[in-house]
C-alpha atoms as a PDB file:
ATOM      1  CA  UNK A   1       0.000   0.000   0.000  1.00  0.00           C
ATOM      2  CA  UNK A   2       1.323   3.870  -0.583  1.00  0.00           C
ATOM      3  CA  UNK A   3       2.193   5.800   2.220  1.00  0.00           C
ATOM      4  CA  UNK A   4       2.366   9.585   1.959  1.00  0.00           C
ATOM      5  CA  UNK A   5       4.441  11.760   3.963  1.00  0.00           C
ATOM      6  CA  UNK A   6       2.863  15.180   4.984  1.00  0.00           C
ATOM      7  CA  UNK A   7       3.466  17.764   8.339  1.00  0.00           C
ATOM      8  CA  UNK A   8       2.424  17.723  11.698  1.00  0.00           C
ATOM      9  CA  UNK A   9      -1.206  19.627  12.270  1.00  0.00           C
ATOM     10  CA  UNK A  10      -1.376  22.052  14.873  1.00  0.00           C
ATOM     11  CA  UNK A  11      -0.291  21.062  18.484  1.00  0.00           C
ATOM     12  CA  UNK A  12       0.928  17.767  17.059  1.00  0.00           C
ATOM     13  CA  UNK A  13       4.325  17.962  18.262  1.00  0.00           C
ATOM     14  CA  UNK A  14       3.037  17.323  21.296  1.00  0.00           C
ATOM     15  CA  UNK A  15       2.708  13.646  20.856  1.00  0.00           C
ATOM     16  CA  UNK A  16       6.251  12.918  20.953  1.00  0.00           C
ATOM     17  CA  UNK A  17       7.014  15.088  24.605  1.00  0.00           C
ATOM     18  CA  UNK A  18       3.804  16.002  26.614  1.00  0.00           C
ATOM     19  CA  UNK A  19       1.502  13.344  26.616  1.00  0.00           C
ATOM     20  CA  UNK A  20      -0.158  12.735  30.013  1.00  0.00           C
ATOM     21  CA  UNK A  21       0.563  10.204  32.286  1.00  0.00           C
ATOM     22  CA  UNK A  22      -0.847   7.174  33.341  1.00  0.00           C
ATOM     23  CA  UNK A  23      -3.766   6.082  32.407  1.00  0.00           C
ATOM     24  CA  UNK A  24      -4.856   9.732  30.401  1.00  0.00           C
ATOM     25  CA  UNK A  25      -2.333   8.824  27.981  1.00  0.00           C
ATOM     26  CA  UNK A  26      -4.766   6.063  27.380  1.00  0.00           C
ATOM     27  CA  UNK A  27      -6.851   7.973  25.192  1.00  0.00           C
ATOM     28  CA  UNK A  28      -4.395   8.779  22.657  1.00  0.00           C
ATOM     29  CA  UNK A  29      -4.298   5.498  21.672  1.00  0.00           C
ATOM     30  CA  UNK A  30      -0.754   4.776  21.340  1.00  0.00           C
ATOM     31  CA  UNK A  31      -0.044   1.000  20.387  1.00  0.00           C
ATOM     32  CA  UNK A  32       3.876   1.533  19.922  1.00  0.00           C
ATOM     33  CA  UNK A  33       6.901   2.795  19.048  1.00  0.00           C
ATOM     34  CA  UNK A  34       9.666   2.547  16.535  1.00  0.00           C
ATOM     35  CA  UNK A  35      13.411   2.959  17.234  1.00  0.00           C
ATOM     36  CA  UNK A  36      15.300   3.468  13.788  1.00  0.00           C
ATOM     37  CA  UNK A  37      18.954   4.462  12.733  1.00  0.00           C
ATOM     38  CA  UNK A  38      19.902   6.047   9.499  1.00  0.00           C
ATOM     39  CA  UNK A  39      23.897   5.604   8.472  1.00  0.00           C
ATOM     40  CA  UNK A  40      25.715   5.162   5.325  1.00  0.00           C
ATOM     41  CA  UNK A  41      25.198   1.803   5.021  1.00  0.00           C
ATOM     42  CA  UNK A  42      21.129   1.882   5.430  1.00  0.00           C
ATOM     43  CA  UNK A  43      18.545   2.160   7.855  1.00  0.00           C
ATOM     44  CA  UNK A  44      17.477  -0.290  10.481  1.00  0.00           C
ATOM     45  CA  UNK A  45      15.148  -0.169  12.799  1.00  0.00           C
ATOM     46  CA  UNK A  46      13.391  -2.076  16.229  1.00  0.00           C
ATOM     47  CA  UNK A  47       9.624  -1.894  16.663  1.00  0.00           C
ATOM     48  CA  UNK A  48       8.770  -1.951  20.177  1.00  0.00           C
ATOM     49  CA  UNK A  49       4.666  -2.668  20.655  1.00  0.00           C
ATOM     50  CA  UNK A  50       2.758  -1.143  23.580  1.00  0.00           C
ATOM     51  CA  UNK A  51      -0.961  -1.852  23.771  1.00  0.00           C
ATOM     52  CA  UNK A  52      -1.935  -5.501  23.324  1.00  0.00           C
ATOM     53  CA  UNK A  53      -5.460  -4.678  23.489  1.00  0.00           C
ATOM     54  CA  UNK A  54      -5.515  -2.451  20.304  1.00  0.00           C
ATOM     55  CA  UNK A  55      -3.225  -5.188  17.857  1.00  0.00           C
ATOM     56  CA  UNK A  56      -4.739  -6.438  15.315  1.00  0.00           C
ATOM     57  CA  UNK A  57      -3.821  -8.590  12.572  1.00  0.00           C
ATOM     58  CA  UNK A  58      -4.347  -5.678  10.142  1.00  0.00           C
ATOM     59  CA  UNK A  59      -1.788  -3.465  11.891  1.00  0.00           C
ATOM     60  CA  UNK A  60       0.945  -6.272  12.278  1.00  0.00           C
ATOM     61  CA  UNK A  61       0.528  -5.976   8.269  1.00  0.00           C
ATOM     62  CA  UNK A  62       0.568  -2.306   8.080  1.00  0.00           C
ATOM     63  CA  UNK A  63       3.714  -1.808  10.246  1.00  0.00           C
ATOM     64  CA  UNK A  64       5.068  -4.493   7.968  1.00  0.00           C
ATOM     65  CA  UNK A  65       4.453  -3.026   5.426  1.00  0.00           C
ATOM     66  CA  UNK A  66       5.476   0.488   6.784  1.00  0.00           C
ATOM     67  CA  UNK A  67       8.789  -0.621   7.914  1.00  0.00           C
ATOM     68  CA  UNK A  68      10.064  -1.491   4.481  1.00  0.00           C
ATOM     69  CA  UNK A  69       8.547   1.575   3.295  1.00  0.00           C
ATOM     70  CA  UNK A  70      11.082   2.961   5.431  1.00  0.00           C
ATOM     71  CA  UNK A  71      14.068   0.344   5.001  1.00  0.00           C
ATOM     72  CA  UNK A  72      13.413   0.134   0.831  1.00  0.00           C
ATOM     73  CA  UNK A  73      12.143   3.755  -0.072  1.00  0.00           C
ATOM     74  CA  UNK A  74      12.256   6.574   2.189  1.00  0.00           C
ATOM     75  CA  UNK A  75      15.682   5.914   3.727  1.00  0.00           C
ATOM     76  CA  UNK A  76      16.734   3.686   0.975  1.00  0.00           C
ATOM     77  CA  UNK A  77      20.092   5.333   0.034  1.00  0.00           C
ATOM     78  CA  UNK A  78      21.296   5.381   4.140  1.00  0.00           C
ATOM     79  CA  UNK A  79      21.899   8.709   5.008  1.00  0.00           C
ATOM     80  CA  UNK A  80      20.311  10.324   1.891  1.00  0.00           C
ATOM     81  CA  UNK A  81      17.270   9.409   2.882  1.00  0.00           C
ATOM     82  CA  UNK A  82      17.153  11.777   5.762  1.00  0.00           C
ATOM     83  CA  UNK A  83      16.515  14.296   3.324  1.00  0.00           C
ATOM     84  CA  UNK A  84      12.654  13.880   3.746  1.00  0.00           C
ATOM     85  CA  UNK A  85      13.453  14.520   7.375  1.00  0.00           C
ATOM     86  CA  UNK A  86      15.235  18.009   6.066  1.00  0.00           C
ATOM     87  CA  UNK A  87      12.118  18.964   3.564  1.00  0.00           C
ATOM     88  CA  UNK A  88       9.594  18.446   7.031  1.00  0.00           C
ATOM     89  CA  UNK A  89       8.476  20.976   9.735  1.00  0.00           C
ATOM     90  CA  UNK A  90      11.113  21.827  12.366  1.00  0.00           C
ATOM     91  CA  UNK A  91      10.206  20.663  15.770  1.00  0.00           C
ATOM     92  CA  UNK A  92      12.699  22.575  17.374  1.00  0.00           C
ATOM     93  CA  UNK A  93      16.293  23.745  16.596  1.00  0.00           C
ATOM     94  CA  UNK A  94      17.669  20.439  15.961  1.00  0.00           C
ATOM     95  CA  UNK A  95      14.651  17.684  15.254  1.00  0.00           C
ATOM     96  CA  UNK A  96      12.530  17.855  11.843  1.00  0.00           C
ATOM     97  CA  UNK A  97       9.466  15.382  11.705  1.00  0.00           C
ATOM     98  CA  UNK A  98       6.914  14.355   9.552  1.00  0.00           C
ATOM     99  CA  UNK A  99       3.261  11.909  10.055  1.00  0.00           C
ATOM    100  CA  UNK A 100       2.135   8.949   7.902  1.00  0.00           C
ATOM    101  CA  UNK A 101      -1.928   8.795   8.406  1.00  0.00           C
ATOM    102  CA  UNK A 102      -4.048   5.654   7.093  1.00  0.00           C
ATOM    103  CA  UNK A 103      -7.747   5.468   7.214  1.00  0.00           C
ATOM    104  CA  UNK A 104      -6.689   3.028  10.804  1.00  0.00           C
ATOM    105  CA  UNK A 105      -3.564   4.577  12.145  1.00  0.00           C
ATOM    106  CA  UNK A 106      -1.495   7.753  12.365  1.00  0.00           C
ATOM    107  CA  UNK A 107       2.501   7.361  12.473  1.00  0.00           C
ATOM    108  CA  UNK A 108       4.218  10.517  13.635  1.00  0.00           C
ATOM    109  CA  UNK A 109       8.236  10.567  12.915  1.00  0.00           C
ATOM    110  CA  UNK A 110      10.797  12.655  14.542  1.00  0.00           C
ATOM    111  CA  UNK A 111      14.336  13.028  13.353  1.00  0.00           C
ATOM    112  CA  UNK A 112      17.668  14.389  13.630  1.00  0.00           C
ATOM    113  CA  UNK A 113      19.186  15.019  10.169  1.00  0.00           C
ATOM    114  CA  UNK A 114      22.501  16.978  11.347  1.00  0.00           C
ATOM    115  CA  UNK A 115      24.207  13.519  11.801  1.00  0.00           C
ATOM    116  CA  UNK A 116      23.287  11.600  15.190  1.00  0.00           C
ATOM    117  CA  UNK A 117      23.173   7.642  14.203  1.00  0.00           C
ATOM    118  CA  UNK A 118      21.932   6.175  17.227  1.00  0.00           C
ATOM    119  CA  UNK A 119      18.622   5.928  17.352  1.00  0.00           C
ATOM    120  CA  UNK A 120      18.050   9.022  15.044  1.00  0.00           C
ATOM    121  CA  UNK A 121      14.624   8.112  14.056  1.00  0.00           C
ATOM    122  CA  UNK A 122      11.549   7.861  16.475  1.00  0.00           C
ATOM    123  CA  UNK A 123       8.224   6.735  15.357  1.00  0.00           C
ATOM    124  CA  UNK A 124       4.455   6.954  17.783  1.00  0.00           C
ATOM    125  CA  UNK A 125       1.777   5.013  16.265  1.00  0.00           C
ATOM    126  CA  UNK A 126      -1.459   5.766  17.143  1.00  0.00           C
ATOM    127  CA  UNK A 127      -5.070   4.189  16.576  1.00  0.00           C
ATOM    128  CA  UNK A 128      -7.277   6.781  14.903  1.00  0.00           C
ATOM    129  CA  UNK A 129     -10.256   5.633  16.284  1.00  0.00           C
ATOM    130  CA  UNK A 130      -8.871   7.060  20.106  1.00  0.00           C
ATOM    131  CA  UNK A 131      -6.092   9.574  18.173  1.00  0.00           C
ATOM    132  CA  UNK A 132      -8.787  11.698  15.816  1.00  0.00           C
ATOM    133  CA  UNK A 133     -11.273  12.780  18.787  1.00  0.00           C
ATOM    134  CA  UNK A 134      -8.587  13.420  21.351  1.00  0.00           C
ATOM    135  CA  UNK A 135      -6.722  15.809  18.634  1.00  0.00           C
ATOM    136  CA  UNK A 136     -10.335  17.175  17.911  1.00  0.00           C
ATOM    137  CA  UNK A 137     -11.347  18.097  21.882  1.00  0.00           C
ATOM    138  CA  UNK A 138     -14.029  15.142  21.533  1.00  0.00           C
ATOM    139  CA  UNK A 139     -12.186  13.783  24.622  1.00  0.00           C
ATOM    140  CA  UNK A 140     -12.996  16.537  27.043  1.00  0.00           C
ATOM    141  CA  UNK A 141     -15.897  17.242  29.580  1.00  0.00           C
ATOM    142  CA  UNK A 142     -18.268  19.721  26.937  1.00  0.00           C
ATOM    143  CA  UNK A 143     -19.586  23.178  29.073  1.00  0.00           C
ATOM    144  CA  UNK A 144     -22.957  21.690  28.731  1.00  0.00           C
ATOM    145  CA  UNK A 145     -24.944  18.926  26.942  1.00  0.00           C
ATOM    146  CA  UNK A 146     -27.857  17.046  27.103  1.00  0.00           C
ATOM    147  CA  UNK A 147     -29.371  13.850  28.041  1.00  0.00           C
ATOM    148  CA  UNK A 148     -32.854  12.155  28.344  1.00  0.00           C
ATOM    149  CA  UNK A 149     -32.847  10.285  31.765  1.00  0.00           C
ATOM    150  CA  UNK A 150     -36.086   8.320  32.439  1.00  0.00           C
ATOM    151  CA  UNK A 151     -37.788  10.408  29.377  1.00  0.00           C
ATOM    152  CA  UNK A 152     -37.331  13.293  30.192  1.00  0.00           C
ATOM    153  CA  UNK A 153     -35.438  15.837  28.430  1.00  0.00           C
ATOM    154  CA  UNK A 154     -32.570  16.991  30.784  1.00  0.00           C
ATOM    155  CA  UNK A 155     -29.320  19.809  30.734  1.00  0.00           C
ATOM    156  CA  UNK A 156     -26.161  18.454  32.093  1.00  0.00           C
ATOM    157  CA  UNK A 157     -23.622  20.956  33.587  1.00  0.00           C
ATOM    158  CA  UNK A 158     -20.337  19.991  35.472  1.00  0.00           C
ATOM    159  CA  UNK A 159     -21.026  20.277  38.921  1.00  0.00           C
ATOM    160  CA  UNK A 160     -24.581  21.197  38.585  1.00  0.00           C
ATOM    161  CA  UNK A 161     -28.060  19.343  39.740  1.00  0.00           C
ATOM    162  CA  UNK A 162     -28.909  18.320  36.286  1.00  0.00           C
ATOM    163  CA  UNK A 163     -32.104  20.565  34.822  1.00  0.00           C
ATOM    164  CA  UNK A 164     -35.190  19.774  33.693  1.00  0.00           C
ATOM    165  CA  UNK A 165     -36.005  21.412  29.993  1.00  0.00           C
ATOM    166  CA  UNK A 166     -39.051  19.789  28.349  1.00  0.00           C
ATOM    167  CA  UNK A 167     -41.686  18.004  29.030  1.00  0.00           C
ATOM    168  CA  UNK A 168     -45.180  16.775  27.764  1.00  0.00           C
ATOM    169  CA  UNK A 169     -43.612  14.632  24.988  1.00  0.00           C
ATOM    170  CA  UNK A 170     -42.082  11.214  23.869  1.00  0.00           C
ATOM    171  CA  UNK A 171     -39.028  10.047  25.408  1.00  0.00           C
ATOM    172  CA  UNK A 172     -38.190   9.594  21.549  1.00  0.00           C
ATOM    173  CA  UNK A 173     -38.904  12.791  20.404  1.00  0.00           C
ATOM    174  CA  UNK A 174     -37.017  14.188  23.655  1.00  0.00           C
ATOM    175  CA  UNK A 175     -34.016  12.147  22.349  1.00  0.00           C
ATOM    176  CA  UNK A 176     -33.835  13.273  19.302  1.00  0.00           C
ATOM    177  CA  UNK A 177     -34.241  17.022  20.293  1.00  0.00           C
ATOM    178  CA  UNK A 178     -31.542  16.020  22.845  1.00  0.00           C
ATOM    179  CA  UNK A 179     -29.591  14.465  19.686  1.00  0.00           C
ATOM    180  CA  UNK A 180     -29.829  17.847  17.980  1.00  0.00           C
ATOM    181  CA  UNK A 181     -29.200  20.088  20.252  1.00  0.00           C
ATOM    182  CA  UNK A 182     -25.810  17.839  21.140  1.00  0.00           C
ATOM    183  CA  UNK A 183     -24.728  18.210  17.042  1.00  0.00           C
ATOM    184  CA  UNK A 184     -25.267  21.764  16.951  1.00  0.00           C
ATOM    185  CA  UNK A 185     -23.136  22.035  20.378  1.00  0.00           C
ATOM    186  CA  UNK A 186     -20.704  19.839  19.154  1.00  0.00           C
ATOM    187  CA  UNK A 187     -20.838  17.210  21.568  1.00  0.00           C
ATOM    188  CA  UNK A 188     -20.553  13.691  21.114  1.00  0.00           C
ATOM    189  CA  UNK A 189     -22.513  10.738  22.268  1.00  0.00           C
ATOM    190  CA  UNK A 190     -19.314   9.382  24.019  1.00  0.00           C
ATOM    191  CA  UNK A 191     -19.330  13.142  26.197  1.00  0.00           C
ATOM    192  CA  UNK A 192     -22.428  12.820  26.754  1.00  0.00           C
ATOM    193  CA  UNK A 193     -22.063   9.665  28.702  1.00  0.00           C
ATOM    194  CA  UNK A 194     -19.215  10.744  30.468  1.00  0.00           C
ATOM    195  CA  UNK A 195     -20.802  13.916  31.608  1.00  0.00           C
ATOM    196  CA  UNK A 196     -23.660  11.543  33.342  1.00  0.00           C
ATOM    197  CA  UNK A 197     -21.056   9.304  34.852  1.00  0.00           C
ATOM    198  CA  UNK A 198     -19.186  12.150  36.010  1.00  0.00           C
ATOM    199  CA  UNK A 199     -21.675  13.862  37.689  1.00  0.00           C
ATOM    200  CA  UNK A 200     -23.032  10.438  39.144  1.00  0.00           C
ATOM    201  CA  UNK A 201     -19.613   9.236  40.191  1.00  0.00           C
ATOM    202  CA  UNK A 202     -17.112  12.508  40.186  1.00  0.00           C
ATOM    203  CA  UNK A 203     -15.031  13.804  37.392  1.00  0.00           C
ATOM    204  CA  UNK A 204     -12.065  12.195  38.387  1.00  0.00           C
ATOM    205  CA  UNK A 205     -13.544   8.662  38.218  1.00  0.00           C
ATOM    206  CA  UNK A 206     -12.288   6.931  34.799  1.00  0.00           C
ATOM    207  CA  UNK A 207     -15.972   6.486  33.733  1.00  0.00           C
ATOM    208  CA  UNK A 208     -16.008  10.314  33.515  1.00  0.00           C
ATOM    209  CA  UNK A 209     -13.442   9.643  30.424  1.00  0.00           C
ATOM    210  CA  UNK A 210     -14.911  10.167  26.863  1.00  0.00           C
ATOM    211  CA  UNK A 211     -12.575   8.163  25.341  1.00  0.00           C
ATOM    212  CA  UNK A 212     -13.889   5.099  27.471  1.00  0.00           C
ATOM    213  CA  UNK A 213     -16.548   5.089  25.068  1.00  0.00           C
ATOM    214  CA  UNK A 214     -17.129   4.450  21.139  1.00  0.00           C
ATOM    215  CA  UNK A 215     -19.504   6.729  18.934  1.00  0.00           C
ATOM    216  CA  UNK A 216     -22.840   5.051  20.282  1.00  0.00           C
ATOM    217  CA  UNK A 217     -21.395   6.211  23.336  1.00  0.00           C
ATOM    218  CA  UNK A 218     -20.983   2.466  24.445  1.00  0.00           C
ATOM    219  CA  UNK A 219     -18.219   1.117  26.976  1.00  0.00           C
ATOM    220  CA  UNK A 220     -14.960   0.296  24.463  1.00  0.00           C
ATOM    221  CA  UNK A 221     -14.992  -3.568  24.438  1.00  0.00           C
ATOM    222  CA  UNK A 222     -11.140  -3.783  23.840  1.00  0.00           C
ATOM    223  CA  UNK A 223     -11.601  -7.145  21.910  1.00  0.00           C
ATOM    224  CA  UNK A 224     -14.846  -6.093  19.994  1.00  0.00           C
ATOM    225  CA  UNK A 225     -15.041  -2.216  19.865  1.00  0.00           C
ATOM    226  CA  UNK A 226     -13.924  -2.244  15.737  1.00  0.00           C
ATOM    227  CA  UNK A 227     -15.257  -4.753  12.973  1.00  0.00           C
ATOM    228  CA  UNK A 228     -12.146  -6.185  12.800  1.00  0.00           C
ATOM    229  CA  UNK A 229     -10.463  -8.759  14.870  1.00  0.00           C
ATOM    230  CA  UNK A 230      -8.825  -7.703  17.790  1.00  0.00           C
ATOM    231  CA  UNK A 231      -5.882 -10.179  19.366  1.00  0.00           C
ATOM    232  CA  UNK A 232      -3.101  -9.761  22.076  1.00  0.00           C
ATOM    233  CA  UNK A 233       0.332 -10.250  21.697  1.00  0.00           C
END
């Protein structure tokens, strides 16, 4: 398959330095790492997985697949190679990186083109499916949002005795004026559901985590929560 080589987004950088620790750093999805060096007589490279729970057979292709990417095209002629390095956005005085992004996973590459060959090549990968909401704020507590608890049509603040809006109706109509009003506020089923379990249990509970959830705003069943086999290690 092609891979294409384009820059870091906005506050990208971040995912090589500052992620959060612990169990936060959950909800970027990471499921490994790759250690590579580039010298004059090629590149080579150690893959080092993280998350058992998110490999799949269809990544252990991929990073096959992307690791002689690497080895037989982009680095191909050793340190000549590092030249896509120089053509990519600066992360700071001395590293240059660059992402690879599939329709599963996101591959973000830092290197250090001025002629370090020990380990001069770092590589996150990421599962989209946690990755893409976190980098879009779909992770955090919303300001508001709503919910329909025992048909009723309700407005959830942090902190705040949820609040009665609307009565006299269906519990299906109130759900999908609760639906609506959640779109145009940008929220996401998966927020929603945290907001209720945060207010139920406190915010610092881990059910109070949006990324706990899928897009039905269901629990994540590690095994089951994509149409594709999931395995361990």
């Amino acid at each position: 398959m092609p891979f294409e080589l384009s820059l870091f987004g906005p506050g990208e950088h971040s995912l090589f330095y500052r992620l959060p620790p612990g169990d936060r750093s959950m909800g970027y999805g990471v499921v490994g790492h790759l250690r590579g060096e580039v010298d004059f007589s090629g590149y080579y490279d150690t893959w080092l997985p993280q998350a058992s729970h998110l490999t799949t057979p269809a990544l252990r292709q991929e990073i096959k697949d992307l690791r002689e990417t690497l080895r037989l095209e982009i680095f191909a002629g050793g340190t000549a190679g590092l030249e896509y390095c120089r053509k990519a956005q600066a992360i700071d005085s001395r590293d240059t990186g660059f992402k690879i992004c599939t329709e599963d996973y996101s591959y973000y590459f830092c290197c250090q083109p001025a002629g370090c060959f020990h380990y001069n090549l770092t590589m996150y990968a990421y599962d989209n499916s946690f990755l893409l909401p976190e980098l879009a704020g779909a992770h955090e507590i919303p300001d508001q949002c709503y919910a329909v608890d025992h048909g009723r049509l309700m407005r959830l603040r942090r902190y705040i005795e949820p609040e009665h809006v609307f009565t006299g109706d269906t519990p299906d109509a109130n759900q999908r004026l609760a639906d609506e009003w959640n779109m145009q506020l940008g929220v996401t089923k998966a927020q929603v559901v945290a907001m209720q379990m945060g207010l139920e249990y406190g915010f610092k509970d881990p059910r109070a985590w949006p990324w706990q959830y899928d897009l039905d705003g269901k629990p994540r069943e590690y095994v089951k929560h994509k149409p594709r086999e999931r395995e361990g290690m």
